[in-house]
C-alpha atoms as a PDB file:
ATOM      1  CA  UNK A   1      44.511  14.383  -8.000  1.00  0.00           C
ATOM      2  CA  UNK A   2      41.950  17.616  -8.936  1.00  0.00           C
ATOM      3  CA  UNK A   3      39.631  14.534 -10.273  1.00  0.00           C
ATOM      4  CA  UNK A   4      39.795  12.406  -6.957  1.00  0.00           C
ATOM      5  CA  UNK A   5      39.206  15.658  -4.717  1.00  0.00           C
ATOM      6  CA  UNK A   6      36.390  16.351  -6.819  1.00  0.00           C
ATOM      7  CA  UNK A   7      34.646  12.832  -6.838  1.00  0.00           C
ATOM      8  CA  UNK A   8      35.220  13.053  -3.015  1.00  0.00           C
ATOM      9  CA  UNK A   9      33.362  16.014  -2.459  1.00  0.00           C
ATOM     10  CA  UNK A  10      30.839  14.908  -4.439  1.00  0.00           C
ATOM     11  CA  UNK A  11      30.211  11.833  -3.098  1.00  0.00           C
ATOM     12  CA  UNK A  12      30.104  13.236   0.138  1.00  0.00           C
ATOM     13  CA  UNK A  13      27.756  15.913  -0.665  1.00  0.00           C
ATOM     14  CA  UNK A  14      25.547  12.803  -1.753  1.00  0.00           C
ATOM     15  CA  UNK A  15      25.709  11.523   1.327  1.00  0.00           C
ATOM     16  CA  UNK A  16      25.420  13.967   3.116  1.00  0.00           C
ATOM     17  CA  UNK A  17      22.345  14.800   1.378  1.00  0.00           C
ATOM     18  CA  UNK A  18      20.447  11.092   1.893  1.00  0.00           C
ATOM     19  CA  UNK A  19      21.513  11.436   5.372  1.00  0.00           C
ATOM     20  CA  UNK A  20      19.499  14.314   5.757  1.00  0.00           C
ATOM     21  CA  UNK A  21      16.364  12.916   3.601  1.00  0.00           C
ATOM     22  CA  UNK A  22      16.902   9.903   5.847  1.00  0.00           C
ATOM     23  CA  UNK A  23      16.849  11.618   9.092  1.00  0.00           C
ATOM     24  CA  UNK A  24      13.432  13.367   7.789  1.00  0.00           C
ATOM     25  CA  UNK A  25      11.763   9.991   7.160  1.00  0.00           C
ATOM     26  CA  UNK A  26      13.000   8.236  10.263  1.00  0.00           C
ATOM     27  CA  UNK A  27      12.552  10.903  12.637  1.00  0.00           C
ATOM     28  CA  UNK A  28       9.109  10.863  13.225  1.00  0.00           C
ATOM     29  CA  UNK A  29       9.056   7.261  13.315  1.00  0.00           C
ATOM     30  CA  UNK A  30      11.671   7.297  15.838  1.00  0.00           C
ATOM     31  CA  UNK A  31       9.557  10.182  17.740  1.00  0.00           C
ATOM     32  CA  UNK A  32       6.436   7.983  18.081  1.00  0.00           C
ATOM     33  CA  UNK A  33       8.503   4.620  19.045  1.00  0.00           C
ATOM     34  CA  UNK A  34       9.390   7.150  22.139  1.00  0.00           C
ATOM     35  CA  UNK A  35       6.919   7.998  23.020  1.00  0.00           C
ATOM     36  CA  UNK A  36       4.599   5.017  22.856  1.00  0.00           C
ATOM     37  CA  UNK A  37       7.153   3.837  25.709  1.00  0.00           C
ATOM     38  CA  UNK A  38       6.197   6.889  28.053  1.00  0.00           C
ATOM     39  CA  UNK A  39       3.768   6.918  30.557  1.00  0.00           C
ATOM     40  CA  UNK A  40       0.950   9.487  30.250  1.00  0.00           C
ATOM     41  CA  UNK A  41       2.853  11.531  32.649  1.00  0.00           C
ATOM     42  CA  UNK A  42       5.991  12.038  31.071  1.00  0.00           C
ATOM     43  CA  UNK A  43       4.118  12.869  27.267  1.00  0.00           C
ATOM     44  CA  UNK A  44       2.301  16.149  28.170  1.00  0.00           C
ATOM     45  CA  UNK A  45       5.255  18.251  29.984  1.00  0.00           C
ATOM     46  CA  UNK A  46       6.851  21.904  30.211  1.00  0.00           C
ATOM     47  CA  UNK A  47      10.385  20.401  30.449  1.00  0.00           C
ATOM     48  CA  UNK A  48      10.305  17.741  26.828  1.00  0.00           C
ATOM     49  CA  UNK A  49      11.888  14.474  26.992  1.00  0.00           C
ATOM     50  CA  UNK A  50      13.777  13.034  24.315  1.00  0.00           C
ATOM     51  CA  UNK A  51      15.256  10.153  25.870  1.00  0.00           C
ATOM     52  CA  UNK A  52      11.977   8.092  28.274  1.00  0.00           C
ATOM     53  CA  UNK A  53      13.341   8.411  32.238  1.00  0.00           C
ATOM     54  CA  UNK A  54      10.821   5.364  32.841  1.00  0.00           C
ATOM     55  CA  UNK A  55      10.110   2.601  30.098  1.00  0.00           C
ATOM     56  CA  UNK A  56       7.259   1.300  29.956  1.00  0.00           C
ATOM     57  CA  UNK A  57       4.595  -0.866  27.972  1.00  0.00           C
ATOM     58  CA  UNK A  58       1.578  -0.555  29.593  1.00  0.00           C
ATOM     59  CA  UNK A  59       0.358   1.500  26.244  1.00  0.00           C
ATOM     60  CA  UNK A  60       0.820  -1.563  24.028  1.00  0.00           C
ATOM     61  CA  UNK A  61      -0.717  -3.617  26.577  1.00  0.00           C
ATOM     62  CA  UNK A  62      -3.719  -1.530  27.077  1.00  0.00           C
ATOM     63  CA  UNK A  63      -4.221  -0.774  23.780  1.00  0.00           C
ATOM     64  CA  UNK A  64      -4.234  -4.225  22.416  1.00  0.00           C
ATOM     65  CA  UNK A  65      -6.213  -5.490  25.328  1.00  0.00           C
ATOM     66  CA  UNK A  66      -8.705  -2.773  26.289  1.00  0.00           C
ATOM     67  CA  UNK A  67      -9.941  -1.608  23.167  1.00  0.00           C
ATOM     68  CA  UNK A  68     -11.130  -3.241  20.235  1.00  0.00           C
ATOM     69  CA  UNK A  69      -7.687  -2.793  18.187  1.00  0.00           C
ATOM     70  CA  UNK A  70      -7.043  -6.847  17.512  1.00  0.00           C
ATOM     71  CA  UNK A  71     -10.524  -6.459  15.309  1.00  0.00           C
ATOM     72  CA  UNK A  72      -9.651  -3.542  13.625  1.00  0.00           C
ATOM     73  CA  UNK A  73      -6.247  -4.867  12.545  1.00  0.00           C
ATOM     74  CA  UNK A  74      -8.313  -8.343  11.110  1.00  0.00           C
ATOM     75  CA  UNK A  75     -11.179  -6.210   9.182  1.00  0.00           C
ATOM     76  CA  UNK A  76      -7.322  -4.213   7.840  1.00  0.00           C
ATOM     77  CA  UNK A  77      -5.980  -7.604   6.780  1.00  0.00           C
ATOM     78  CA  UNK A  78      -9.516  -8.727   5.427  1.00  0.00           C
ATOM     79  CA  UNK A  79      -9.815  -6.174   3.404  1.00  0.00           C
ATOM     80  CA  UNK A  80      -6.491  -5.571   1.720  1.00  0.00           C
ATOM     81  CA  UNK A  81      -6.385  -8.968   0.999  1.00  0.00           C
ATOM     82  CA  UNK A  82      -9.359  -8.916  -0.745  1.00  0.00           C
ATOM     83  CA  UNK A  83      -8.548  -5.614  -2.567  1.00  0.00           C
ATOM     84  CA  UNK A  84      -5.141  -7.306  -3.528  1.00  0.00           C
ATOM     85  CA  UNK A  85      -6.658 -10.393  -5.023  1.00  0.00           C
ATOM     86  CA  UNK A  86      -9.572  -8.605  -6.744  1.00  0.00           C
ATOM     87  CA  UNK A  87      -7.154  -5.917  -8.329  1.00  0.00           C
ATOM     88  CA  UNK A  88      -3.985  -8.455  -8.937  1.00  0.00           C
ATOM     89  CA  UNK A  89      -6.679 -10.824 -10.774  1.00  0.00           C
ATOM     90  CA  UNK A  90      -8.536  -8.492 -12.822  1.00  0.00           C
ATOM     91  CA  UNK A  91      -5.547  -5.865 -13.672  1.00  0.00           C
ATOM     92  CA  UNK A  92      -2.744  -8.708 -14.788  1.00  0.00           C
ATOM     93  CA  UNK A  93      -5.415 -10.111 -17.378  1.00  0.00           C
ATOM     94  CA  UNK A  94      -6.839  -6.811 -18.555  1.00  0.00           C
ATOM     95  CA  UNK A  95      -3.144  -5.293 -18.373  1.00  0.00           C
ATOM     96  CA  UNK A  96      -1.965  -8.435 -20.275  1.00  0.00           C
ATOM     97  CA  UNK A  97      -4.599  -8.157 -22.911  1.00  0.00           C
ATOM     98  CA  UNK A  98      -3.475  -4.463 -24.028  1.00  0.00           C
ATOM     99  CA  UNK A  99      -0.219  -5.486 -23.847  1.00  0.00           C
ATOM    100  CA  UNK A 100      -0.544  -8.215 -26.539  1.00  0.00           C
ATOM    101  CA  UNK A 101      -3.725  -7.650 -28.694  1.00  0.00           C
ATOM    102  CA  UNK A 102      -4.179  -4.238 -30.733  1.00  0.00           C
ATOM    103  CA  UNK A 103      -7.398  -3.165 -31.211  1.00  0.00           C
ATOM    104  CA  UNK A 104      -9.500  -0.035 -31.520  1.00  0.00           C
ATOM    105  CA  UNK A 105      -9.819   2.551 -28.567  1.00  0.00           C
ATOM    106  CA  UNK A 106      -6.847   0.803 -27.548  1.00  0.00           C
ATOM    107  CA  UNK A 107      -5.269   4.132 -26.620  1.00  0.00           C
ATOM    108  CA  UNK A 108      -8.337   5.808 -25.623  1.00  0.00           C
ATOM    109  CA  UNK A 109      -8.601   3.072 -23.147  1.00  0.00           C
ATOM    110  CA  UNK A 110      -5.647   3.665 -21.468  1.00  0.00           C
ATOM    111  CA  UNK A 111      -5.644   6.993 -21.111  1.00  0.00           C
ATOM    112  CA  UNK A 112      -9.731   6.730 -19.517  1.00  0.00           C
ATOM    113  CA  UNK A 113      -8.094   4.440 -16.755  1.00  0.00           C
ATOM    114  CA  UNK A 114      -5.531   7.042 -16.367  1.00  0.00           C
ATOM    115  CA  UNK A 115      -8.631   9.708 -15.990  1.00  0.00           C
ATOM    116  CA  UNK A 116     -10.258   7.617 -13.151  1.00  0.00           C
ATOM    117  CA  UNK A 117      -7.350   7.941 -11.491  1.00  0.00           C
ATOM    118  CA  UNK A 118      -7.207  11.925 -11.838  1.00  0.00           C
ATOM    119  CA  UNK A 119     -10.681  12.353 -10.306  1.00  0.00           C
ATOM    120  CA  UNK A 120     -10.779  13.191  -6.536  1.00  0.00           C
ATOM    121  CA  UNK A 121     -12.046   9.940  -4.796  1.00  0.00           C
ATOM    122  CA  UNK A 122     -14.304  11.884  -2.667  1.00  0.00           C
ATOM    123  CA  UNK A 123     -16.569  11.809  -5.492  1.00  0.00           C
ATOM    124  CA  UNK A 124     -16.928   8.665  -6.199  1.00  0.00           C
ATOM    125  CA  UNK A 125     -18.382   8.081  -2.529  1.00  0.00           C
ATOM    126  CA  UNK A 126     -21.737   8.579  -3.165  1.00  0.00           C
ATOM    127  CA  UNK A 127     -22.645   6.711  -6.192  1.00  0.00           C
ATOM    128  CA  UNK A 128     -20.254   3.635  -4.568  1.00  0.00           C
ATOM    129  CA  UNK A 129     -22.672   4.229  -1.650  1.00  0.00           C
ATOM    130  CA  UNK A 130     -25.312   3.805  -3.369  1.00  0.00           C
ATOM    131  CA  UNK A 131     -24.543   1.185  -5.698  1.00  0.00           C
ATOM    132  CA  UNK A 132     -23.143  -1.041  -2.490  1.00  0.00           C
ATOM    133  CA  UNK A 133     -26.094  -0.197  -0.847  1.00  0.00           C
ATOM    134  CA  UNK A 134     -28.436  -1.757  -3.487  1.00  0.00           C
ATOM    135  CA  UNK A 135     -26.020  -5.026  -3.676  1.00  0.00           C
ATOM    136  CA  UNK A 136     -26.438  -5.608   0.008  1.00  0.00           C
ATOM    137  CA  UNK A 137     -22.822  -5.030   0.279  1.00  0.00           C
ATOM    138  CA  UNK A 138     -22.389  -1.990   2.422  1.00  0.00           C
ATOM    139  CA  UNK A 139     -20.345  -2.068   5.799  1.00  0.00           C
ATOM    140  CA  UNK A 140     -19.079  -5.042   4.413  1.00  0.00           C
ATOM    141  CA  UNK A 141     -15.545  -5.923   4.071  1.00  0.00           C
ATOM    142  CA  UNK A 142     -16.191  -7.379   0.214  1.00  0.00           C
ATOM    143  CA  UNK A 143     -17.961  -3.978  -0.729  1.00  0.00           C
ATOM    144  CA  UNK A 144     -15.019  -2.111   0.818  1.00  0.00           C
ATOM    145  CA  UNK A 145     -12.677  -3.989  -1.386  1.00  0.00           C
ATOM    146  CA  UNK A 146     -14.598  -3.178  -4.525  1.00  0.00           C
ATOM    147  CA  UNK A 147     -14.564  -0.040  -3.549  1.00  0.00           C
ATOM    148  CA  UNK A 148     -11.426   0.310  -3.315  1.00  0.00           C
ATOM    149  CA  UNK A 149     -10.430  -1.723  -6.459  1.00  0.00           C
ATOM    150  CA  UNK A 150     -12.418   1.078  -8.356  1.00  0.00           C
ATOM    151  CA  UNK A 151      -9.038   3.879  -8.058  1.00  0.00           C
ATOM    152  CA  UNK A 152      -6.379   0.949  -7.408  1.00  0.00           C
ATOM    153  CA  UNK A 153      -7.022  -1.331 -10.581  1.00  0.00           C
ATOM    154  CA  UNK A 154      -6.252   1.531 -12.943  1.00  0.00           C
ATOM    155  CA  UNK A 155      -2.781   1.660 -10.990  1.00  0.00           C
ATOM    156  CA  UNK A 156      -2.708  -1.927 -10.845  1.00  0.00           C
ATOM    157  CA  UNK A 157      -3.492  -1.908 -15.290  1.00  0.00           C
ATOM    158  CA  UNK A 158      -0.906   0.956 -15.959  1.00  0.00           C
ATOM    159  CA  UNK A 159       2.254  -0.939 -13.940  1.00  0.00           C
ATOM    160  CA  UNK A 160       1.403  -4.631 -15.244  1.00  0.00           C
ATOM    161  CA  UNK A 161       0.918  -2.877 -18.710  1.00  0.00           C
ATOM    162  CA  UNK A 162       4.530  -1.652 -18.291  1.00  0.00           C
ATOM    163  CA  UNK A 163       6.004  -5.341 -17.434  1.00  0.00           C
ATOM    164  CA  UNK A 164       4.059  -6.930 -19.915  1.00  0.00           C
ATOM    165  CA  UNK A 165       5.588  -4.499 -22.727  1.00  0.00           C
ATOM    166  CA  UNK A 166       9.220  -5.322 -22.032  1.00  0.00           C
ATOM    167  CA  UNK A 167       8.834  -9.050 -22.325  1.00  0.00           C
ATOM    168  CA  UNK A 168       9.602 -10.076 -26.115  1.00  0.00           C
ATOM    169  CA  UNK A 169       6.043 -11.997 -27.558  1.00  0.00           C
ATOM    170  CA  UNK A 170       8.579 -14.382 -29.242  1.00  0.00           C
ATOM    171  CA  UNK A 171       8.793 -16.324 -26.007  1.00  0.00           C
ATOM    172  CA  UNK A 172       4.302 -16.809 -25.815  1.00  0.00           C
ATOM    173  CA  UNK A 173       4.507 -18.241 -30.093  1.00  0.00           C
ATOM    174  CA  UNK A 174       7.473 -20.340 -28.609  1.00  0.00           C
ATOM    175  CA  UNK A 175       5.255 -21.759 -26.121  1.00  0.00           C
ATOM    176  CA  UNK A 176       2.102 -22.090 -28.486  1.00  0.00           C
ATOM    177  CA  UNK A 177       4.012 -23.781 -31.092  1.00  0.00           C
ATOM    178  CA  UNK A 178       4.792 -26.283 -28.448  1.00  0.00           C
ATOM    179  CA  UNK A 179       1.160 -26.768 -27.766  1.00  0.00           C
ATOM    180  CA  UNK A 180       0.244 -24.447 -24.886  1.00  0.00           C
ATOM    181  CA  UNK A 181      -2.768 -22.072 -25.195  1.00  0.00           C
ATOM    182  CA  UNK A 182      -2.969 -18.819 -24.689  1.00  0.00           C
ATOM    183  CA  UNK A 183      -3.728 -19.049 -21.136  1.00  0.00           C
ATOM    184  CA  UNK A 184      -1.587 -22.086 -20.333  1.00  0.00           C
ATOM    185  CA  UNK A 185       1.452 -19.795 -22.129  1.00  0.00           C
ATOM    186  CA  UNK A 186       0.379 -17.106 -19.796  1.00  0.00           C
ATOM    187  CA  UNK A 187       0.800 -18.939 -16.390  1.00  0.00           C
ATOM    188  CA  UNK A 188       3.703 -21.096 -17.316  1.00  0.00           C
ATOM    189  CA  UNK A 189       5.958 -18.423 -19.164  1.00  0.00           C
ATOM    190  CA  UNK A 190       4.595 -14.482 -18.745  1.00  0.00           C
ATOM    191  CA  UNK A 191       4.103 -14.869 -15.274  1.00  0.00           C
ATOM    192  CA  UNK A 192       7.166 -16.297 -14.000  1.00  0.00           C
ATOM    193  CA  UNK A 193       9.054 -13.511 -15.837  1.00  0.00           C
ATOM    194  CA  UNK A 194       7.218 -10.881 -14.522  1.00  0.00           C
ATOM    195  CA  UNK A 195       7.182 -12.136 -10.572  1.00  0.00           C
ATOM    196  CA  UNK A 196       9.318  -9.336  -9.528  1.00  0.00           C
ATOM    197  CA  UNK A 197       6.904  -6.479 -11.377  1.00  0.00           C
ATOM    198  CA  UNK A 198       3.296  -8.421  -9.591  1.00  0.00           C
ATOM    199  CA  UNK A 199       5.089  -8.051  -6.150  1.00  0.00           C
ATOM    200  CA  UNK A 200       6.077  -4.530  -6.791  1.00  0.00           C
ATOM    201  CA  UNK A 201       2.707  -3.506  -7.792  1.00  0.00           C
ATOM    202  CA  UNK A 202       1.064  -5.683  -4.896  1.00  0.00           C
ATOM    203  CA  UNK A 203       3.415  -3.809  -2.813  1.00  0.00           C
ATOM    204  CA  UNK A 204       1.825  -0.067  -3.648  1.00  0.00           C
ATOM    205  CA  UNK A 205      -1.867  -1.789  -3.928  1.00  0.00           C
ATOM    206  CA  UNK A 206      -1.360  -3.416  -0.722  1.00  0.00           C
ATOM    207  CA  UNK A 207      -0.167  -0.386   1.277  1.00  0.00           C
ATOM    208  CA  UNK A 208      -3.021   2.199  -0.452  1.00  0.00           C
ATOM    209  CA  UNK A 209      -5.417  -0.288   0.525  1.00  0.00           C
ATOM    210  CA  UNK A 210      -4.035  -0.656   3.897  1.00  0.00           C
ATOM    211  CA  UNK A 211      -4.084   2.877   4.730  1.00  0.00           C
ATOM    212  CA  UNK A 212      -7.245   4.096   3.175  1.00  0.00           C
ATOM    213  CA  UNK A 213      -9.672   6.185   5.246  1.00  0.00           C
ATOM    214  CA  UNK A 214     -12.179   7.877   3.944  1.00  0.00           C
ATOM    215  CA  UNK A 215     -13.719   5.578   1.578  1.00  0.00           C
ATOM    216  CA  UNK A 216     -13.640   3.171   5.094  1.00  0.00           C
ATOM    217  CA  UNK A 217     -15.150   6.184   6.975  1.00  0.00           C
ATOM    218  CA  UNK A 218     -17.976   6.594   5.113  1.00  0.00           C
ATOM    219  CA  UNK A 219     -18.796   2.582   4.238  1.00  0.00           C
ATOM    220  CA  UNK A 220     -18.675   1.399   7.112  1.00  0.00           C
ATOM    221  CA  UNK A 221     -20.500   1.666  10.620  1.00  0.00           C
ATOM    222  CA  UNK A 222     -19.941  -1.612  12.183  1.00  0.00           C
ATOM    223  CA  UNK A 223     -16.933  -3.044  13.886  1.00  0.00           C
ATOM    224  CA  UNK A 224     -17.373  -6.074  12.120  1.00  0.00           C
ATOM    225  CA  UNK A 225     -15.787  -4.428   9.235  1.00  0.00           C
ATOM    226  CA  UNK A 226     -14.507  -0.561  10.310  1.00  0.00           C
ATOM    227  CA  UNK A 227     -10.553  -0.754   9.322  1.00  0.00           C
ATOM    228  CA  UNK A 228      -7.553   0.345  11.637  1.00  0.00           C
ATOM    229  CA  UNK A 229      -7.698   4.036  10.733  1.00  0.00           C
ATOM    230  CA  UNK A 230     -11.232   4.128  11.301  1.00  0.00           C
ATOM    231  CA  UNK A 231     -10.599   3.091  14.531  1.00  0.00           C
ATOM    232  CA  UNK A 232      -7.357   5.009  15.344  1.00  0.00           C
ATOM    233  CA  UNK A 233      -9.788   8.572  14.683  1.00  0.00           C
ATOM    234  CA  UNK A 234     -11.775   6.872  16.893  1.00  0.00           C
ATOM    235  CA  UNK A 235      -9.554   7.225  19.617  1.00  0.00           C
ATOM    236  CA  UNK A 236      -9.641  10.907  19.363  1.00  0.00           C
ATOM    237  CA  UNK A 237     -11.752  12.125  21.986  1.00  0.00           C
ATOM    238  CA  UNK A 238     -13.244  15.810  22.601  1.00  0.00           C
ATOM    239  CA  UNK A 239     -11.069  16.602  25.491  1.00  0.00           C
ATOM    240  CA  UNK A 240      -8.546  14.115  25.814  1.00  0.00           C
ATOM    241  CA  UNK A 241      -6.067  11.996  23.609  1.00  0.00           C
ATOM    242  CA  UNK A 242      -3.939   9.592  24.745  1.00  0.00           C
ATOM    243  CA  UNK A 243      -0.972   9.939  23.233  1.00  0.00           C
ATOM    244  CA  UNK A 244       0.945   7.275  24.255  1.00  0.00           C
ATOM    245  CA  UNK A 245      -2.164   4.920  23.480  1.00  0.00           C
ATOM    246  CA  UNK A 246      -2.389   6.502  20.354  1.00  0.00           C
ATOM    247  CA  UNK A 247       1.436   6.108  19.687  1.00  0.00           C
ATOM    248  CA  UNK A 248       1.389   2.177  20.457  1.00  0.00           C
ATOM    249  CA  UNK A 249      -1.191   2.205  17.733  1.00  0.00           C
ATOM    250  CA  UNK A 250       0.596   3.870  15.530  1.00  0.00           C
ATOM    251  CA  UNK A 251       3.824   1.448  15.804  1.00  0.00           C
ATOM    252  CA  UNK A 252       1.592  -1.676  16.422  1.00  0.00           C
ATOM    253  CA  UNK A 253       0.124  -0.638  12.749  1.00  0.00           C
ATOM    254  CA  UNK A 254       3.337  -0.161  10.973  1.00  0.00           C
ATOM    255  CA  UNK A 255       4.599  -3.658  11.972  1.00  0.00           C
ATOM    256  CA  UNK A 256       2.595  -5.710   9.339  1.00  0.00           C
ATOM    257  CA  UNK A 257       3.712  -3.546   6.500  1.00  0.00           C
ATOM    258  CA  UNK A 258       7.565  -4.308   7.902  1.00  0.00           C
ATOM    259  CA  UNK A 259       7.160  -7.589   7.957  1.00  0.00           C
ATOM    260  CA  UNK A 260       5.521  -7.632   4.388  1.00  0.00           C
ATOM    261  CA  UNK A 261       8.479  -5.380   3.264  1.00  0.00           C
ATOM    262  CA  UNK A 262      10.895  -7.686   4.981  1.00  0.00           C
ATOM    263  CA  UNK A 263       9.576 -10.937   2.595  1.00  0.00           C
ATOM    264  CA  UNK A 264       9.494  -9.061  -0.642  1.00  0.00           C
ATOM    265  CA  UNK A 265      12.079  -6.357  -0.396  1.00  0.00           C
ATOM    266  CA  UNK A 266      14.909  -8.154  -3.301  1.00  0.00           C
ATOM    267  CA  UNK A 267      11.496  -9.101  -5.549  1.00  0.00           C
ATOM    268  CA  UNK A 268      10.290  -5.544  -5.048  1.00  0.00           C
ATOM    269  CA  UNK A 269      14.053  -3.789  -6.137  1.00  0.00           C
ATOM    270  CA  UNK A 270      13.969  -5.787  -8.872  1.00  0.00           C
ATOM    271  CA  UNK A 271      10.722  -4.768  -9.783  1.00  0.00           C
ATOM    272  CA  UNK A 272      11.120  -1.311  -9.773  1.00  0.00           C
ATOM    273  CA  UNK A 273      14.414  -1.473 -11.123  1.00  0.00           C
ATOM    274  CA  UNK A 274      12.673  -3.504 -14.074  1.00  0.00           C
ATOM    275  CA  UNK A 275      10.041  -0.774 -14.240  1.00  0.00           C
ATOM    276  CA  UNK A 276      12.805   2.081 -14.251  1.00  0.00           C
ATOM    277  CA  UNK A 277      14.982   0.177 -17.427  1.00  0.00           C
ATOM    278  CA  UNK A 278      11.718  -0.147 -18.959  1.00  0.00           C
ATOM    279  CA  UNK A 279      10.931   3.332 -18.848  1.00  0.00           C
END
């Protein structure tokens, strides 16, 4: 009886406390839902409103057709699907090849990607600038890609690494003895197995690369390739803010990662979950 009191309590002290981690996370979600349904009118007020008196969604309809929002979510999309395919690509096959081959510097290798990472990325602006400059690649959405690619394929190389590692190598000379290459092993067995850790690390690429803003700030001038947060600074003005404009934006933003979350969310537990075992 002592035992079952106990495990009660306990469990509801757990709960209690992800209630109150959830509330933290949701809340100012839930805040700027509100008040993207306000008018102007009812937003800045002595007396605050939690609950809207009048509905409204004239700030998703004038933000969406009054500014130039629908291009800044495409040059988003653009670009973190670029940055996804670049740093997917070139981290599962360099992540792959220190999993499986030991050679010199091996370790050394490793830990410089883990360095890169440890360097403020306000530094690397410059010589990026520069360098995307001189390739004719500046205010482009491509050279905004590489640049971000150069602090997300570390990340990208360290989590594959990690998948790669728990798969056996037994199951690759299986598939060579059969007749497969190297490669051909690589697609047709390593890759299956390790579906759920690729959409897990997409997952983190994808949503770095979707909210990045000053490497976007500073590499870009046009709105042929400026990115959403670009443009939602933009909306800032000296004297005035919308806030109910700028709210819409905000929730308008937040939908594409949803959905994305919504399509991988079992592939992504087991990913991390895979990631966690293996650690």
């Amino acid at each position: 009886m002592v035992k079952q009191r106990g495990d009660f309590l306990f469990n509801t002290l757990i709960y209690l406390f992800v209630g109150v981690i959830l509330i933290f996370c949701l809340a100012p979600l839930v805040w700027t839902l509100i008040t993207s349904l306000k008018p102007e009118t009812d937003i800045v007020t002595a007396d605050l409103q939690y609950i809207p008196k009048n509905i409204t969604f004239e700030n998703y309809v004038n933000i969406w057709n009054r500014s130039n929002f629908p291009s800044l979510i495409k040059n988003s999309l653009i670009t973190t699907a670029l940055t996804l395919v670049i740093c997917m690509t070139l981290g599962t096959h360099a992540a792959y090849a220190i999993s499986r081959y030991k050679f010199a510097w091996r370790d050394r290798l490793l830990l410089l990607y883990l360095i890169i990472r440890m360097f403020p990325v306000v530094l690397l602006i410059i010589p990026l600038f520069v360098m995307l400059k001189s390739l004719k690649l500046l205010d482009s959405q491509l050279g905004l890609a590489l640049a971000y690619s150069t602090f997300l394929l570390p990340l990208c190389i360290w989590m594959m690494k990690g998948f790669f590692d728990a798969l056996p190598p037994d199951l690759e000379d299986a598939a060579r003895i059969d007749g497969c290459t190297r490669l051909t092993a690589f697609w047709r067995i390593v890759i299956p197995l390790v579906r759920s850790g690729l959409v897990a690390t997409a997952v983190f690429i994808g949503i770095s690369s979707w909210n990045e803003y000053l490497f976007a700030l500073m590499l870009t001038t046009s709105q042929n390739s400026r990115t959403w947060p670009v443009g939602l600074k933009l909306m800032i003005g000296e004297f005035q803010l919308s806030w109910g404009a700028f709210s819409a934006a905000g929730i308008i933003t937040i939908i594409p990662i949803l959905i994305f979350f919504a399509l991988v969310q079992q592939s992504l537990v087991r990913g991390i979950a895979a990631g966690a075992i293996k650690g």
